[in-house]
PDB file of N, CA and C in Angstrom:
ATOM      1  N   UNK A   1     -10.255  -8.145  12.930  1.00  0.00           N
ATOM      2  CA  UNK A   1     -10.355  -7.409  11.686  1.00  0.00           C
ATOM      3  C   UNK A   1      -9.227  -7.865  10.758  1.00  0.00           C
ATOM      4  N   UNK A   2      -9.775  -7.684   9.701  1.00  0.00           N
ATOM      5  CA  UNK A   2      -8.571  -8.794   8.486  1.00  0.00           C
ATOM      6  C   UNK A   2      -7.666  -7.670   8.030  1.00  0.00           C
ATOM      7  N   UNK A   3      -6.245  -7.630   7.040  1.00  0.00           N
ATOM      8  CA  UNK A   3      -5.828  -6.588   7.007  1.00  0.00           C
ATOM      9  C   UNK A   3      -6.124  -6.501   5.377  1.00  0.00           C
ATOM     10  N   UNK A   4      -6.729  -7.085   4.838  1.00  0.00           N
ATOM     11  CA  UNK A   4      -8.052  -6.396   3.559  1.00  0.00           C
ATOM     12  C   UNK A   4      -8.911  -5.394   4.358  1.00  0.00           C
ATOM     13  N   UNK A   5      -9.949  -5.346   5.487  1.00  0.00           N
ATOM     14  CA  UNK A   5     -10.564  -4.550   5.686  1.00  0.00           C
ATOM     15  C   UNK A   5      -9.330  -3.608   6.642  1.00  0.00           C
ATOM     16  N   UNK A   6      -8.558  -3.477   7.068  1.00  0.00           N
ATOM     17  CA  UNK A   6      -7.728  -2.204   7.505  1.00  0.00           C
ATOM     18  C   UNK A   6      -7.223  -1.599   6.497  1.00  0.00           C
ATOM     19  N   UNK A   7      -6.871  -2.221   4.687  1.00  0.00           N
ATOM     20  CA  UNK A   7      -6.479  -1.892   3.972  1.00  0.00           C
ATOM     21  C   UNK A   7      -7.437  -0.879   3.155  1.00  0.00           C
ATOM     22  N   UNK A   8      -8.777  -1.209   3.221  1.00  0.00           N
ATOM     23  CA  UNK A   8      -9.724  -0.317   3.022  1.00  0.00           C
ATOM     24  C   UNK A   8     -10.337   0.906   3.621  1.00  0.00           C
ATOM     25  N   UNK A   9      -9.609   0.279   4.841  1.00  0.00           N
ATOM     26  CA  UNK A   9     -10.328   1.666   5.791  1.00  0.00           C
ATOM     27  C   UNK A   9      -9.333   2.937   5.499  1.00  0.00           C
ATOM     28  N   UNK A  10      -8.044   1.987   5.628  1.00  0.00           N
ATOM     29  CA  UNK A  10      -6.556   2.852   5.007  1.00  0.00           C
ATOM     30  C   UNK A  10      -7.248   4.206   3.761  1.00  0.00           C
ATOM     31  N   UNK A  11      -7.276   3.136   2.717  1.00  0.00           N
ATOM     32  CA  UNK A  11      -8.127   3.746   1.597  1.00  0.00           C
ATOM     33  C   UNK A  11      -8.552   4.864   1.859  1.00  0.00           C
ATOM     34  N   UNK A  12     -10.080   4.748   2.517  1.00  0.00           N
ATOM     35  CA  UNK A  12     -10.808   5.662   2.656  1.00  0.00           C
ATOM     36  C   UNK A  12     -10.650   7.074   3.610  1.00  0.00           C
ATOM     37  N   UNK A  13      -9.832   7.308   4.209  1.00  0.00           N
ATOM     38  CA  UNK A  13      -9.673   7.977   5.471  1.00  0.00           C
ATOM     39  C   UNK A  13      -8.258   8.626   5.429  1.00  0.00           C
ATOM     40  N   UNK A  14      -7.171   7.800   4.780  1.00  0.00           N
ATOM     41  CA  UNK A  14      -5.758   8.428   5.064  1.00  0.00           C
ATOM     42  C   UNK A  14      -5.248   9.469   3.643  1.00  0.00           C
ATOM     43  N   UNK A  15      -4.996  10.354   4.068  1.00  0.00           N
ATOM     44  CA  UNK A  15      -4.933  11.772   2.970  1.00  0.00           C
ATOM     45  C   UNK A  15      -3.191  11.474   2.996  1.00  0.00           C
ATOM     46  N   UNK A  16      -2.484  11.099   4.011  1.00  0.00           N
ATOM     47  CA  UNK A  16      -1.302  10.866   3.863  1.00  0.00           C
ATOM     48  C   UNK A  16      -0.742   9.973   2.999  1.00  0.00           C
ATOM     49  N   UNK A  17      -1.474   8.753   2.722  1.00  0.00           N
ATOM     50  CA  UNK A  17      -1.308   7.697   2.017  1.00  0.00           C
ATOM     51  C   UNK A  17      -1.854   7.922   0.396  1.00  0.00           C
ATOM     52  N   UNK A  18      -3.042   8.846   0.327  1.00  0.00           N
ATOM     53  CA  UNK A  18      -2.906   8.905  -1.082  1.00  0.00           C
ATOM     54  C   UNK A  18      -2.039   9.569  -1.667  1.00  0.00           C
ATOM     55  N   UNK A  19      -1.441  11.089  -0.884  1.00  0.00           N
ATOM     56  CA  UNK A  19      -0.462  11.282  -1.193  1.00  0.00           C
ATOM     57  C   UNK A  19       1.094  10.650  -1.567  1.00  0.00           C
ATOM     58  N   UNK A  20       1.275   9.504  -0.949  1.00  0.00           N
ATOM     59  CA  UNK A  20       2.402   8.761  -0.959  1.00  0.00           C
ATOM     60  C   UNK A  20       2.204   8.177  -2.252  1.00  0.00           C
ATOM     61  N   UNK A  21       1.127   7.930  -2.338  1.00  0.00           N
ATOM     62  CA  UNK A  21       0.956   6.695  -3.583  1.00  0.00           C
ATOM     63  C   UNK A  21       0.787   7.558  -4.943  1.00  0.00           C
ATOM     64  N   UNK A  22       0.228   8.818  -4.776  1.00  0.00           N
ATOM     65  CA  UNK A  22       0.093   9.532  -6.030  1.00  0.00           C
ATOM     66  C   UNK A  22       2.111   9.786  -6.632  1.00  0.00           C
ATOM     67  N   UNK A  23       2.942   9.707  -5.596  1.00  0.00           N
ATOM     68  CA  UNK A  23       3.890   9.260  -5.426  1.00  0.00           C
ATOM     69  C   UNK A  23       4.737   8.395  -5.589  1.00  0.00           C
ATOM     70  N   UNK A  24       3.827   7.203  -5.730  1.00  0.00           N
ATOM     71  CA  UNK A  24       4.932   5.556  -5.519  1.00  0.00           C
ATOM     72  C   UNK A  24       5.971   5.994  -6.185  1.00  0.00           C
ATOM     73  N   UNK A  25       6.192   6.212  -7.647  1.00  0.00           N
ATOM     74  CA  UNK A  25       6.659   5.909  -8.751  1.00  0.00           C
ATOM     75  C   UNK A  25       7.977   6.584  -8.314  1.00  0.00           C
ATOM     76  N   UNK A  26       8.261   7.539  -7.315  1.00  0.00           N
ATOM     77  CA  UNK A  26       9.768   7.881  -6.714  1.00  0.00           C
ATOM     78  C   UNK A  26       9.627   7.089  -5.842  1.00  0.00           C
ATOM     79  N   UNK A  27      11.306   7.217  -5.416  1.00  0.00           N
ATOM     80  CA  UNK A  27      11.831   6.197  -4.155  1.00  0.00           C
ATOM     81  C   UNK A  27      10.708   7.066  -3.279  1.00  0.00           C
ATOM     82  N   UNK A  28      11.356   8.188  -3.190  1.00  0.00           N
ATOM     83  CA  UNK A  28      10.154   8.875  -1.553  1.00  0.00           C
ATOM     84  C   UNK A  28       9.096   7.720  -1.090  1.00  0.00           C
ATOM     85  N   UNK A  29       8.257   8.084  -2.666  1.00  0.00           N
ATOM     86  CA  UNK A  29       7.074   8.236  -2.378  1.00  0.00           C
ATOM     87  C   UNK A  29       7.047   6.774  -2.088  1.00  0.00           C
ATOM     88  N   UNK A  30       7.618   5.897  -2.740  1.00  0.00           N
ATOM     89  CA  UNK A  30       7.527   4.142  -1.934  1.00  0.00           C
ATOM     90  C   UNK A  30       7.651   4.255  -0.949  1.00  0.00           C
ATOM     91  N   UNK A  31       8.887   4.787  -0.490  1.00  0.00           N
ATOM     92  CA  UNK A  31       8.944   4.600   0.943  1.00  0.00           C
ATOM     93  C   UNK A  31       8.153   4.941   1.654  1.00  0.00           C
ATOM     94  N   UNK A  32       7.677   6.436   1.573  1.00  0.00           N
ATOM     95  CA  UNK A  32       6.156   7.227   2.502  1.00  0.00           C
ATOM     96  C   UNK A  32       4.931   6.240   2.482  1.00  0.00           C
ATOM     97  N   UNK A  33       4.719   5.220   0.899  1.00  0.00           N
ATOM     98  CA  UNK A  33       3.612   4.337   1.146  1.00  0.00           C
ATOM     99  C   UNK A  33       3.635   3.209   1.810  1.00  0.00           C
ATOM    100  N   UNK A  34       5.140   2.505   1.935  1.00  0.00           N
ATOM    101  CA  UNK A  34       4.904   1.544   2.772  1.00  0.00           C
ATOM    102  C   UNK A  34       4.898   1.802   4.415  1.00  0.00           C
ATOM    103  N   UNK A  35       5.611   2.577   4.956  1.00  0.00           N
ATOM    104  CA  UNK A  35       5.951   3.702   5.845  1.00  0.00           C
ATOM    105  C   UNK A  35       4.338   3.818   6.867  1.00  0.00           C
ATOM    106  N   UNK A  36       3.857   4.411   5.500  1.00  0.00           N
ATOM    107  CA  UNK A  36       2.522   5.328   5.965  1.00  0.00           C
ATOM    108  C   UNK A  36       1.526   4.334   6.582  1.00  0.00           C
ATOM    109  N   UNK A  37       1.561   2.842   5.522  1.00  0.00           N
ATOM    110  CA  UNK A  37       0.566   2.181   5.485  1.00  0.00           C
ATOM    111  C   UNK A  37       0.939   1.440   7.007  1.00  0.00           C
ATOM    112  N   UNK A  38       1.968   0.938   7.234  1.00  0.00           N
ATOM    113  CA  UNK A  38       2.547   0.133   8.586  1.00  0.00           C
ATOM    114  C   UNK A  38       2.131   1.346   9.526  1.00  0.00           C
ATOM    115  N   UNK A  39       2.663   2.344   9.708  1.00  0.00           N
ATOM    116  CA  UNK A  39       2.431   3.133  11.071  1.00  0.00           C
ATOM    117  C   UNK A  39       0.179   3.289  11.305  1.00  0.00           C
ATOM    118  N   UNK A  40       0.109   3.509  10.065  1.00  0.00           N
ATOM    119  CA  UNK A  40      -1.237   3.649  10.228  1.00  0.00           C
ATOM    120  C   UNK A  40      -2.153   3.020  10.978  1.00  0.00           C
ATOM    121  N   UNK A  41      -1.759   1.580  11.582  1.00  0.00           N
ATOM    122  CA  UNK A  41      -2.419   0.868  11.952  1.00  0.00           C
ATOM    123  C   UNK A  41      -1.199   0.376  13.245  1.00  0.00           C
ATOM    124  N   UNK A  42      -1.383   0.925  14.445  1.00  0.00           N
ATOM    125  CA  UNK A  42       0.094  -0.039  15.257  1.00  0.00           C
ATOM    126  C   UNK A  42      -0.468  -1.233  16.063  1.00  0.00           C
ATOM    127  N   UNK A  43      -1.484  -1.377  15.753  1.00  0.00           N
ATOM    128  CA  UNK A  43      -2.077  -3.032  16.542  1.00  0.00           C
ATOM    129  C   UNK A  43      -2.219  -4.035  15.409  1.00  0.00           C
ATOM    130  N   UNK A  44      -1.200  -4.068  14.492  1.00  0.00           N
ATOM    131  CA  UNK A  44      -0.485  -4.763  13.082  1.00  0.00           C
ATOM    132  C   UNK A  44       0.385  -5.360  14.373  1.00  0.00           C
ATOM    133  N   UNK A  45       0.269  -6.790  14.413  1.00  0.00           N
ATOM    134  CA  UNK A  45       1.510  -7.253  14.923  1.00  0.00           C
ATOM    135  C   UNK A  45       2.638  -7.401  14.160  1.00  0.00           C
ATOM    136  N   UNK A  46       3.336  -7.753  14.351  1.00  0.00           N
ATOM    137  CA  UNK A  46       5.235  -7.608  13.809  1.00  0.00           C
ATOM    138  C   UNK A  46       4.958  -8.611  12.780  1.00  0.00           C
ATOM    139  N   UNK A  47       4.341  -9.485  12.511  1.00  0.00           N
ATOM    140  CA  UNK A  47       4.113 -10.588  11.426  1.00  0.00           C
ATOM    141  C   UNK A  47       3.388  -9.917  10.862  1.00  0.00           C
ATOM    142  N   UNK A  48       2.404  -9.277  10.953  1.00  0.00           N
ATOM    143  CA  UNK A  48       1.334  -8.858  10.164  1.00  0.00           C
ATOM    144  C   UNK A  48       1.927  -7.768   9.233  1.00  0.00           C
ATOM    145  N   UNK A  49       2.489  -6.989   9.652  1.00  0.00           N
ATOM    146  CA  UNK A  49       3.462  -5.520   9.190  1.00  0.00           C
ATOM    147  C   UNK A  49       4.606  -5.696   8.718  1.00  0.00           C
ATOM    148  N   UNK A  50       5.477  -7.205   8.758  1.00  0.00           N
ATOM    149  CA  UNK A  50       6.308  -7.669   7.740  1.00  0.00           C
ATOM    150  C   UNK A  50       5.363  -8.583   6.432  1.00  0.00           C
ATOM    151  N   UNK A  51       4.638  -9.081   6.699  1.00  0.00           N
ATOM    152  CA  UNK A  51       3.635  -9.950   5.303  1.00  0.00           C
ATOM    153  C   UNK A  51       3.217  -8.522   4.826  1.00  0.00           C
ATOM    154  N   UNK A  52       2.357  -7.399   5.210  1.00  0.00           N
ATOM    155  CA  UNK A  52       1.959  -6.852   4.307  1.00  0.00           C
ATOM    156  C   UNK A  52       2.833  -6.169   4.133  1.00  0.00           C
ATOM    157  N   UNK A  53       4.295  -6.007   4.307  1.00  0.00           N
ATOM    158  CA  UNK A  53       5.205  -4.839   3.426  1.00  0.00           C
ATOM    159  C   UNK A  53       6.090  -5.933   2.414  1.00  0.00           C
ATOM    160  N   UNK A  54       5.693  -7.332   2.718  1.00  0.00           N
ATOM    161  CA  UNK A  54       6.389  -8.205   2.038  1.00  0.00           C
ATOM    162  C   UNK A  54       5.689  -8.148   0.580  1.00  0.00           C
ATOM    163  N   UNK A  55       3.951  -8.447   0.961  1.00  0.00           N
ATOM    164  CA  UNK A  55       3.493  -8.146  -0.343  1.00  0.00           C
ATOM    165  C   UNK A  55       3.251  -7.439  -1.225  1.00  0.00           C
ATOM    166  N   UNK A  56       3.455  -6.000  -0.483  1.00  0.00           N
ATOM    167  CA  UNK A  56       3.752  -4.533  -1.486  1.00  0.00           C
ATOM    168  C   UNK A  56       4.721  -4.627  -2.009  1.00  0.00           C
ATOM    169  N   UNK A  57       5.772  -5.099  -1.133  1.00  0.00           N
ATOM    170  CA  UNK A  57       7.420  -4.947  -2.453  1.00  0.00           C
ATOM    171  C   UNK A  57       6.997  -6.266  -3.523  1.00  0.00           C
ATOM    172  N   UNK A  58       6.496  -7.332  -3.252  1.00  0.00           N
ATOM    173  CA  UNK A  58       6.246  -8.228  -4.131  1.00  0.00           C
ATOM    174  C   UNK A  58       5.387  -7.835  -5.468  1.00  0.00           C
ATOM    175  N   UNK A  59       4.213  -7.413  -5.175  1.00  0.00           N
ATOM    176  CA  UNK A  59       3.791  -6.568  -6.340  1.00  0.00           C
ATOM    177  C   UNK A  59       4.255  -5.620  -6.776  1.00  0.00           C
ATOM    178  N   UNK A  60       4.558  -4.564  -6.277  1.00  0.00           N
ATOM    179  CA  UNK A  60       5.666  -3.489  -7.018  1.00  0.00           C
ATOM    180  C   UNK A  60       6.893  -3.980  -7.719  1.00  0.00           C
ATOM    181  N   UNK A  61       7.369  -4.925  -7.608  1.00  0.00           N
ATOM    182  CA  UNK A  61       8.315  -5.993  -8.692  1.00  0.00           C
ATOM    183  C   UNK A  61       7.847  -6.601  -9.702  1.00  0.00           C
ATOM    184  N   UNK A  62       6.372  -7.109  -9.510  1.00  0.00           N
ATOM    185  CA  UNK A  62       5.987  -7.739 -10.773  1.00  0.00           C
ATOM    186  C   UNK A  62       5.112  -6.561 -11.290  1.00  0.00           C
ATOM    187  N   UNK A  63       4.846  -4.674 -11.126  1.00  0.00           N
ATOM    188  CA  UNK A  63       4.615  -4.514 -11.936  1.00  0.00           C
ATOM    189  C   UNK A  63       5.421  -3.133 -12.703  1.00  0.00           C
ATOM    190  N   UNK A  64       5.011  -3.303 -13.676  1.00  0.00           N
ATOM    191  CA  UNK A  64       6.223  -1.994 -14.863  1.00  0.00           C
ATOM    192  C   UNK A  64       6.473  -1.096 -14.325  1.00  0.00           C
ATOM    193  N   UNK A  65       7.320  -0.198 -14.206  1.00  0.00           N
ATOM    194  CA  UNK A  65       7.530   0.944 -13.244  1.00  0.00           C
ATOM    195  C   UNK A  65       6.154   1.778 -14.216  1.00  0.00           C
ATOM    196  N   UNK A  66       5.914   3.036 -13.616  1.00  0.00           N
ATOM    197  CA  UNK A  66       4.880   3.737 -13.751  1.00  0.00           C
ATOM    198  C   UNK A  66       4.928   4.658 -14.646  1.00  0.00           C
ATOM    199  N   UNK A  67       4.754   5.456 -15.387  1.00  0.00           N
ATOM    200  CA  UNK A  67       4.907   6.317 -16.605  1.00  0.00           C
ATOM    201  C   UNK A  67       4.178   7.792 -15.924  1.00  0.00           C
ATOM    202  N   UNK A  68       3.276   7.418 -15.253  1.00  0.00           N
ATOM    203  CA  UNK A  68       2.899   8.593 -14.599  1.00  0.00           C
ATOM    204  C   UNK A  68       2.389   8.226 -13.339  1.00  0.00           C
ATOM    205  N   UNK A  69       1.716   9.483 -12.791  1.00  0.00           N
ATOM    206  CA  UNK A  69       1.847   9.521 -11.297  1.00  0.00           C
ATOM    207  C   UNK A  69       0.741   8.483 -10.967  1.00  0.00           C
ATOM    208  N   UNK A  70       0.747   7.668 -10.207  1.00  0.00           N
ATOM    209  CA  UNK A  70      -0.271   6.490  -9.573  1.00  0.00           C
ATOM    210  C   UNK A  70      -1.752   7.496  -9.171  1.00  0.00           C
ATOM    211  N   UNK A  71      -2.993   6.805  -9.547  1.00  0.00           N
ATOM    212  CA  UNK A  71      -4.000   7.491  -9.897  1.00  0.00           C
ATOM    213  C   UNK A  71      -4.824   6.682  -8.572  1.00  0.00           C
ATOM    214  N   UNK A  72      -5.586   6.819  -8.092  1.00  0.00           N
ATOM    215  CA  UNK A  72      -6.792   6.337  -7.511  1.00  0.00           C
ATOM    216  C   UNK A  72      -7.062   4.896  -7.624  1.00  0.00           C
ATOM    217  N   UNK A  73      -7.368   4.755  -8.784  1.00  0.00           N
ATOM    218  CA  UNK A  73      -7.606   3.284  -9.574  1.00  0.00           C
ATOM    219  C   UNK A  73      -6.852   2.441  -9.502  1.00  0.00           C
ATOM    220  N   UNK A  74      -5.390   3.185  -9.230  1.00  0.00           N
ATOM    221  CA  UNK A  74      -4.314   2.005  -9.195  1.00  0.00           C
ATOM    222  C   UNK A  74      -3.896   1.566  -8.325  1.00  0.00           C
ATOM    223  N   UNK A  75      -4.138   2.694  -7.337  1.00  0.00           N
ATOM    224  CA  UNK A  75      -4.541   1.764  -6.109  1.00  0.00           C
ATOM    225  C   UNK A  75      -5.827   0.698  -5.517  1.00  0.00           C
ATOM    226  N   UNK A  76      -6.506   0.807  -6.419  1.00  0.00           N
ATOM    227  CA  UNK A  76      -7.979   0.445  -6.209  1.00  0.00           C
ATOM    228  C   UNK A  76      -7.320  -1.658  -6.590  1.00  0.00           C
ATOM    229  N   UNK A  77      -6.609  -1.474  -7.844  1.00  0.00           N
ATOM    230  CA  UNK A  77      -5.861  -2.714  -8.283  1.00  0.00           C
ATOM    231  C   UNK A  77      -5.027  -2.833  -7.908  1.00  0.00           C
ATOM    232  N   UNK A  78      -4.067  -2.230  -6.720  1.00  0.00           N
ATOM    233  CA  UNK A  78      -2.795  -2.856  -5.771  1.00  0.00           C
ATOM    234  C   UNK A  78      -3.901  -3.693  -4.780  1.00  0.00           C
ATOM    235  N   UNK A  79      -5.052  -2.622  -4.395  1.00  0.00           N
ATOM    236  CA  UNK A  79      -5.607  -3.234  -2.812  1.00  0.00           C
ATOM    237  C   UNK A  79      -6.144  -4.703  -3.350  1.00  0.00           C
ATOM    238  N   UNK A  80      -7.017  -4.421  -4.358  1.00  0.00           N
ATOM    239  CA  UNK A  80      -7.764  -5.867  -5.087  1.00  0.00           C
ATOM    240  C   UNK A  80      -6.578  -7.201  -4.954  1.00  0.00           C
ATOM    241  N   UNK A  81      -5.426  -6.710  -5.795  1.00  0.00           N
ATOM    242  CA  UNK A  81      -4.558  -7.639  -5.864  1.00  0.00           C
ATOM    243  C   UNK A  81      -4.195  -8.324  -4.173  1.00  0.00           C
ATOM    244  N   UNK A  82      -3.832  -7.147  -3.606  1.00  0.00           N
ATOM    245  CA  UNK A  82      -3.238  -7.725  -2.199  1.00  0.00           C
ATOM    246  C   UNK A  82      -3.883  -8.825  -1.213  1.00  0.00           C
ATOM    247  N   UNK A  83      -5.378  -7.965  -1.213  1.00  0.00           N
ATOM    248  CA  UNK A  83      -6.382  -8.862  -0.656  1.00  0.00           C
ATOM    249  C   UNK A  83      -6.488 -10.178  -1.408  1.00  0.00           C
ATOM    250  N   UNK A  84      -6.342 -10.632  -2.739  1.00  0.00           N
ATOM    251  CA  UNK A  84      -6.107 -12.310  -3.105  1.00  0.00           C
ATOM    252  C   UNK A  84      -4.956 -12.761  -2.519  1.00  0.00           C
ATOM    253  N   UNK A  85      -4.209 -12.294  -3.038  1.00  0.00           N
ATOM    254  CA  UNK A  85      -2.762 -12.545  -1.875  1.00  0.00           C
ATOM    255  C   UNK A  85      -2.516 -13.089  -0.501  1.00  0.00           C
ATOM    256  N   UNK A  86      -3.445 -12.340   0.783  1.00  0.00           N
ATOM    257  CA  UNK A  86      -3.475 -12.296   1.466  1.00  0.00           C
ATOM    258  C   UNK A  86      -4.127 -13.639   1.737  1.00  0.00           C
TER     259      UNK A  86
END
């Protein structure tokens, strides 16, 4: 299984993680999303769970800090983004 489709399943299923992310925009809540997203899955090998927390801090650098609270959608365009990435 690719970690685009664990990233979706993430999506759909984890109430903890949208919470984090409705969040990002504080330290917390970064931390609870990258946090949330690594524990969520523990058959992420140690490479797999450093690349994808490598590429969350990588996009969260290239984009503007947030003006308001992270919506649904914007995660819908972190996951889009990540999965090219990946």
């Amino acid at each position: 299984m690719s970690i685009h489709t664990r990233l979706i399943q993430l999506f759909k299923r984890n109430v903890a993680f949208e919470w984090a992310i409705e969040q990002l925009h504080t330290p917390a809540g970064y931390y609870l999303c990258q946090h949330t997203l690594v524990d969520q899955y523990p058959d992420l090998s140690p490479q797999e769970k450093t690349r994808l927390l490598s590429k969350i801090n990588e996009l969260a650098e290239q984009t503007a800090p947030f003006s308001a609270p992270v919506s649904r959608q914007d995660w819908r365009r972190l996951e889009r983004r990540l999965s090219r990435k990946m």
